[in-house]
Protein backbone atom coordinates (compact mmCIF):
# COMPACT_ATOMS: atom_id res chain seq x y z
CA UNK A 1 -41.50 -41.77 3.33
CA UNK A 2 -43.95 -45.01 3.11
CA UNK A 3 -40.61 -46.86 3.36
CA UNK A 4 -38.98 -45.33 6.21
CA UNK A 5 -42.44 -45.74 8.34
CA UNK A 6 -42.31 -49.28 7.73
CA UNK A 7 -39.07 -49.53 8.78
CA UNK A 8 -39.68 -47.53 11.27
CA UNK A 9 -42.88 -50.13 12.00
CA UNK A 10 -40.53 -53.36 11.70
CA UNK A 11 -38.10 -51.62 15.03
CA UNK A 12 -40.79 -50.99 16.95
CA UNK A 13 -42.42 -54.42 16.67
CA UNK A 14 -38.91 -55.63 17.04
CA UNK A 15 -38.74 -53.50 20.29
CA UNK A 16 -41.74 -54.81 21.41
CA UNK A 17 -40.49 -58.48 21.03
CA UNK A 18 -37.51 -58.06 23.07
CA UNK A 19 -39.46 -56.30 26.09
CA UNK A 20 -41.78 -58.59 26.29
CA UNK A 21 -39.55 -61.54 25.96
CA UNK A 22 -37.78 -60.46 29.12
CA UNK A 23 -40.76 -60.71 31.34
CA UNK A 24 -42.37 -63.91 31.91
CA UNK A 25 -45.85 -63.10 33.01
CA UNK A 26 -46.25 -61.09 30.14
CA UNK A 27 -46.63 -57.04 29.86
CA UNK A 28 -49.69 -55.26 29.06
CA UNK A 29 -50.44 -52.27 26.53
CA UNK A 30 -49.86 -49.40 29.00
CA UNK A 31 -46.87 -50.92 30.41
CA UNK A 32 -45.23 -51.66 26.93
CA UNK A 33 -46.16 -47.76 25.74
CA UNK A 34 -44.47 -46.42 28.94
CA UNK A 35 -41.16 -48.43 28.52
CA UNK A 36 -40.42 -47.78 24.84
CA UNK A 37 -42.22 -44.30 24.55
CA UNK A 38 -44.86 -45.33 22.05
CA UNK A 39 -48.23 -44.27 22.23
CA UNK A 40 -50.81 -47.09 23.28
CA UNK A 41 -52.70 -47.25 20.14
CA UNK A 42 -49.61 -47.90 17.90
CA UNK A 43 -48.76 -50.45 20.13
CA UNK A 44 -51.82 -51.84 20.35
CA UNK A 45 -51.98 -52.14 16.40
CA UNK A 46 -48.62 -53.52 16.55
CA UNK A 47 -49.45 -55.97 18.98
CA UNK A 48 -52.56 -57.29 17.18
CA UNK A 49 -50.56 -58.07 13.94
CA UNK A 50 -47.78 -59.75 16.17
CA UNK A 51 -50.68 -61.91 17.55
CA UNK A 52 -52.42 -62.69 14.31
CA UNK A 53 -49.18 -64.31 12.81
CA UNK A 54 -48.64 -65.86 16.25
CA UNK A 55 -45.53 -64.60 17.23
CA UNK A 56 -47.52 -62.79 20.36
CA UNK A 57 -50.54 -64.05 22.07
CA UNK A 58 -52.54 -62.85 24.51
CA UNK A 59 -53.28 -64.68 27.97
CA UNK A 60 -57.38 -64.35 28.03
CA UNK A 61 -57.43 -64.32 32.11
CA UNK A 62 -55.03 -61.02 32.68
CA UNK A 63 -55.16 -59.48 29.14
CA UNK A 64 -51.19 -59.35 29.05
CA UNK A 65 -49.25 -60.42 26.23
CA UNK A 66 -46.20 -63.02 25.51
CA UNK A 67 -44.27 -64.07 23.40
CA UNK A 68 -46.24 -67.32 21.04
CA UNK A 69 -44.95 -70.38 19.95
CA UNK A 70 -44.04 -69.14 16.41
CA UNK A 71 -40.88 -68.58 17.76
CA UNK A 72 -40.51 -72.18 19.14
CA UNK A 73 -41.33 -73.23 15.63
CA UNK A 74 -38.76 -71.00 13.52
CA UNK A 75 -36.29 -71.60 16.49
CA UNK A 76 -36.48 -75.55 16.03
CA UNK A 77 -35.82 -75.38 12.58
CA UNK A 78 -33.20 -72.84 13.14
CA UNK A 79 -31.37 -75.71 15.43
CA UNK A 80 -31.82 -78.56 13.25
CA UNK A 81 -30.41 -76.72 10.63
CA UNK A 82 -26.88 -75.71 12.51
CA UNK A 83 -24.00 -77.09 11.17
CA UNK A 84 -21.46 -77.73 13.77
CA UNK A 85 -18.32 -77.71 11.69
CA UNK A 86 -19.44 -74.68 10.59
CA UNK A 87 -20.39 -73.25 13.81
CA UNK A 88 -17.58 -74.38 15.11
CA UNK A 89 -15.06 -73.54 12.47
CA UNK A 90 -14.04 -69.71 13.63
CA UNK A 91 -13.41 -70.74 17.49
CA UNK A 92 -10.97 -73.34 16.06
CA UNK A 93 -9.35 -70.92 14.03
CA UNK A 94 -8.92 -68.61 16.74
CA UNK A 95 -7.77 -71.31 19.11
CA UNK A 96 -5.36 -71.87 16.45
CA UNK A 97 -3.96 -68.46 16.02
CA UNK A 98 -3.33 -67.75 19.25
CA UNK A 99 -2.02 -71.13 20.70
CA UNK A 100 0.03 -72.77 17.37
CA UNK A 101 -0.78 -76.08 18.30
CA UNK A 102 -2.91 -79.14 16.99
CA UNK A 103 -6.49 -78.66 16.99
CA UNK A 104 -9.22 -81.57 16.94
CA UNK A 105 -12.96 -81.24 16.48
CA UNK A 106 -14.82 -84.68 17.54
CA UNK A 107 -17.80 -85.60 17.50
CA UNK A 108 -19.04 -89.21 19.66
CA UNK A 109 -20.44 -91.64 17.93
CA UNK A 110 -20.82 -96.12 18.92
CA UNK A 111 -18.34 -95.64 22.04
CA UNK A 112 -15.58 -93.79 20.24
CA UNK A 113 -14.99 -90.72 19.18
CA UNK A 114 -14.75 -89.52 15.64
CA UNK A 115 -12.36 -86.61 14.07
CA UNK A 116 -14.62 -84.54 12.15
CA UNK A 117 -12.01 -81.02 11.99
CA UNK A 118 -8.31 -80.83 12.42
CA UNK A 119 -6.15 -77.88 12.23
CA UNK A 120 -2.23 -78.18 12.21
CA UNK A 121 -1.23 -74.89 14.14
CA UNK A 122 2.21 -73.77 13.18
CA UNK A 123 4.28 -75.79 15.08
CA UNK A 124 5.41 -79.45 14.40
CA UNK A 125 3.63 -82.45 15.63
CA UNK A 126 3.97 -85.92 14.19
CA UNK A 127 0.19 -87.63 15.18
CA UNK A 128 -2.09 -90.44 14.49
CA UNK A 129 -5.33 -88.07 14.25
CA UNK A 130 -6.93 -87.45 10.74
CA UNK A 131 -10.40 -86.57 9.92
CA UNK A 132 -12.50 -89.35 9.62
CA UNK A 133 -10.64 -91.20 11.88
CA UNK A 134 -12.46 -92.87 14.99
CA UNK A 135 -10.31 -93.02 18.46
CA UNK A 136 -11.26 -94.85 22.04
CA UNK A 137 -12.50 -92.72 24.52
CA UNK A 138 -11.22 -93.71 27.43
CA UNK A 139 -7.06 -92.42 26.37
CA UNK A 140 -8.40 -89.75 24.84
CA UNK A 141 -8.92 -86.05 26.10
CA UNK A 142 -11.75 -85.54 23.58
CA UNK A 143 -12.66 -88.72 24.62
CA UNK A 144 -13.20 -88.21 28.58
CA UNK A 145 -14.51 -84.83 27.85
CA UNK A 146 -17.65 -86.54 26.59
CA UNK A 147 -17.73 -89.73 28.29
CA UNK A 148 -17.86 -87.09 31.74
CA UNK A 149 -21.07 -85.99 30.67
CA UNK A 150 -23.00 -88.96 29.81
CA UNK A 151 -24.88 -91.61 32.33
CA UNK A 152 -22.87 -93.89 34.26
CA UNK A 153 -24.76 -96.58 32.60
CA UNK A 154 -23.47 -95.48 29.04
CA UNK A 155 -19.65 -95.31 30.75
CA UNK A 156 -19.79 -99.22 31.94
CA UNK A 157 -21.81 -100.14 29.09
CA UNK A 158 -18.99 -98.54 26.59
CA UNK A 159 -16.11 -99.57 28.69
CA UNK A 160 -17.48 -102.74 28.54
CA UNK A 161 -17.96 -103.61 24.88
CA UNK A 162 -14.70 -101.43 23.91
CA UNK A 163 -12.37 -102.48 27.00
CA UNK A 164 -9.51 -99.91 27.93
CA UNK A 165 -7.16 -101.23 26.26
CA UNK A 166 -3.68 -99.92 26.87
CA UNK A 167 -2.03 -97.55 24.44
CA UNK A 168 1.28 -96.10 26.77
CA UNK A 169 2.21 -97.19 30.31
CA UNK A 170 -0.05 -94.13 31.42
CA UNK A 171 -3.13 -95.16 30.20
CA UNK A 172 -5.98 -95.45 32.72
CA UNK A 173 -7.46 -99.24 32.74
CA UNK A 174 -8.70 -99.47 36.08
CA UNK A 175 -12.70 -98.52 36.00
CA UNK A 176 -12.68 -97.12 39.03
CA UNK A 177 -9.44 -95.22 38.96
CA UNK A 178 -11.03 -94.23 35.73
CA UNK A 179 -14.93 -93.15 37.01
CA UNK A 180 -12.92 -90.97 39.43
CA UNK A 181 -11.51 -89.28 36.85
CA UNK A 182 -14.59 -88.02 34.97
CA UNK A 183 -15.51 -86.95 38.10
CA UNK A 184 -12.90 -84.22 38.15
CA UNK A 185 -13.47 -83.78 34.48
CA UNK A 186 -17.04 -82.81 35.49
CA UNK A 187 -15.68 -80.61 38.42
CA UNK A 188 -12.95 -78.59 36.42
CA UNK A 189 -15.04 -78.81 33.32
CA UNK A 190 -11.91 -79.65 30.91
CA UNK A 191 -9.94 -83.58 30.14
CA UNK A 192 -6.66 -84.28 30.18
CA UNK A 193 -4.56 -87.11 28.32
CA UNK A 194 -1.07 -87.29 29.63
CA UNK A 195 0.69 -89.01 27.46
CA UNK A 196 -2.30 -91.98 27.77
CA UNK A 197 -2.73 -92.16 24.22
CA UNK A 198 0.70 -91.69 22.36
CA UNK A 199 3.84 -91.07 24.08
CA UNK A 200 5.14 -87.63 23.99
CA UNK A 201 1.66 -86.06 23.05
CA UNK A 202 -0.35 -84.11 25.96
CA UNK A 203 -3.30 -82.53 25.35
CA UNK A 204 -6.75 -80.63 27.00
CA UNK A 205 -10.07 -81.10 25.75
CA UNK A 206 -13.44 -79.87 26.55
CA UNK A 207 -17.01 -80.59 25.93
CA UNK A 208 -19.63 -79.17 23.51
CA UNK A 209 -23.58 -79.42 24.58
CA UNK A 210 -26.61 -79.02 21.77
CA UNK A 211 -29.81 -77.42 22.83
CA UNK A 212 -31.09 -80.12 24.62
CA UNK A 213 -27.75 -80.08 27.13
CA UNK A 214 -26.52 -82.93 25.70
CA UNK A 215 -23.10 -83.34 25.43
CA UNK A 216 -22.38 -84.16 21.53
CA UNK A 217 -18.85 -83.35 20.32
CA UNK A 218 -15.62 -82.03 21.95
CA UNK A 219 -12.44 -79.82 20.92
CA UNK A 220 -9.16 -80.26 22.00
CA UNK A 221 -5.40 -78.85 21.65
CA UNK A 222 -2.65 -81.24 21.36
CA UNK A 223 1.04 -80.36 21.68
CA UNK A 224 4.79 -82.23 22.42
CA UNK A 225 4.65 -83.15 26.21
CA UNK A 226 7.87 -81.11 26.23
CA UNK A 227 6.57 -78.00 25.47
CA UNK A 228 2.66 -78.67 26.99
CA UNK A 229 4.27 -77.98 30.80
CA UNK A 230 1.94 -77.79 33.72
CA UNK A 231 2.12 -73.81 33.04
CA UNK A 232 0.97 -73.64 29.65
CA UNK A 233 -1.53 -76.29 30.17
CA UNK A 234 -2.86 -73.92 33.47
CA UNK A 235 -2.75 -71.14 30.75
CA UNK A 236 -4.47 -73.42 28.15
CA UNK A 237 -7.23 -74.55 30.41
CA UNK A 238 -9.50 -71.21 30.64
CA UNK A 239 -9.27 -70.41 26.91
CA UNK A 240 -10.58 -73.98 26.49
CA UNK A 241 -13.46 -73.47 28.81
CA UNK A 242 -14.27 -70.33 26.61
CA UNK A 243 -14.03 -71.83 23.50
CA UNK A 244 -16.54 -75.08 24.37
CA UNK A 245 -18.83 -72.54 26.33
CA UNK A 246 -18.97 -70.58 22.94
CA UNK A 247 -18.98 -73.30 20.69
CA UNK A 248 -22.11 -75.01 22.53
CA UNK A 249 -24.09 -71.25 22.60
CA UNK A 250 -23.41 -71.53 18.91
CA UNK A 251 -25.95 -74.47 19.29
CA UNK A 252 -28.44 -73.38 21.05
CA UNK A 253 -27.08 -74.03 24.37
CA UNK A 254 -27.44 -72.11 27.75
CA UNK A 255 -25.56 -72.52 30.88
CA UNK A 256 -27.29 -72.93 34.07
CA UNK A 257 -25.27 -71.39 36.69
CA UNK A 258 -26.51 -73.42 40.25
């Protein structure tokens, strides 16, 4: 019986949490009892342990309560702590399952990006990719994924030091050709490397934000031109979206819808 009240204690405080996480100017004893049908001295003795380990306080001026800044503290560590190939890991399977292509998991690092996951899918595809491997950015889907994302300043400054070099006749070395394209990465929200890095290889990419909205890594599906057609890749396009939204809540990450 002891233990089933204490269990019974650990909901309640847990209830408690979550109400009072959803309004920001805080919710006082009566209110809290009404919503959750709890009488107002068990949740007033609930309430005062919450605020003794700091996980509640209490504002002094209108005697509500909020959440505290323990959960700040166990919710940094929690981020630093997140492995993204982990994290990551079951989206990529499931991207791989359902679309039998190529899968890449990069991460940007020094003005290139850097293969840190690769799945095969089921179908054959001859490529240069291997973990560990680094890759320009600016032929790359991953690549432009990322480089959309960043400050302008970042873009020149990387162009500049790496150079767009040309790796097929459709590779984009024309800065301002090529600013106009992140542009309409930004605006769609997914990449695209036509053939711009190896001939007969066409693949979609899309970003993946930490925390902090930074943009830190990127996933992409590759596949033969012949059988990535301007259907399949209109098909691909929203599952990517999906994926890179989930991957990046895996980290900590919220979109803002304007």
């Amino acid at each position: 019986m002891e233990r089933e009240n204490m269990v019974k204690s650990v909901s309640r405080a847990l209830d408690i949490i979550t109400l009072i996480s959803l309004k920001k100017s805080g919710l006082g004893v009566t209110e809290i009892a009404n919503q959750i049908d709890i009488n107002k001295s068990s949740v007033y003795r609930i309430l005062s342990t919450l605020v003794q380990y700091g996980y509640i306080e209490q504002d002094s001026e209108t005697g509500k309560y909020k959440l505290g800044y323990k959960f700040l503290e166990i919710s940094s560590k929690l981020l630093e702590s997140i492995d993204l190939r982990a994290e990551a890991r079951p989206f990529l399977q499931e991207l791989e399952n359902e679309t039998n292509e190529v899968i890449h998991l990069v991460v940007y690092d020094q003005g290139e990006v850097v293969y840190i996951e690769k799945l095969e899918g089921n179908e054959t595809l001859r490529m240069h990719s291997k973990v560990g491997k680094r890759a320009p950015m600016h032929c790359t889907s991953v690549g432009k994924a990322i480089l959309a994302h960043l400050p302008s300043s970042v873009v020149f400054d990387i162009l500049e030091r790496k150079g767009m070099p040309v790796h097929t006749d459709k590779t984009i070395t024309d800065k301002d050709e090529f600013m106009k394209e992140l542009g309409q990465v930004r605006q769609n929200g997914y990449a695209l490397d036509l053939e711009e890095n190896e001939y007969g290889i066409t693949c979609v990419a899309v970003p993946i934000f930490d925390h902090l909205g930074k943009v830190i890594a990127a996933v992409s599906i590759s596949g033969p031109t012949m059988r990535m057609t301007s259907d399949r890749l209109d098909a691909l396009k929203s599952i990517m979206v999906r994926t890179g939204q989930g991957i990046s809540s895996r980290l900590g990450h919220v979109s803002r819808i304007s």
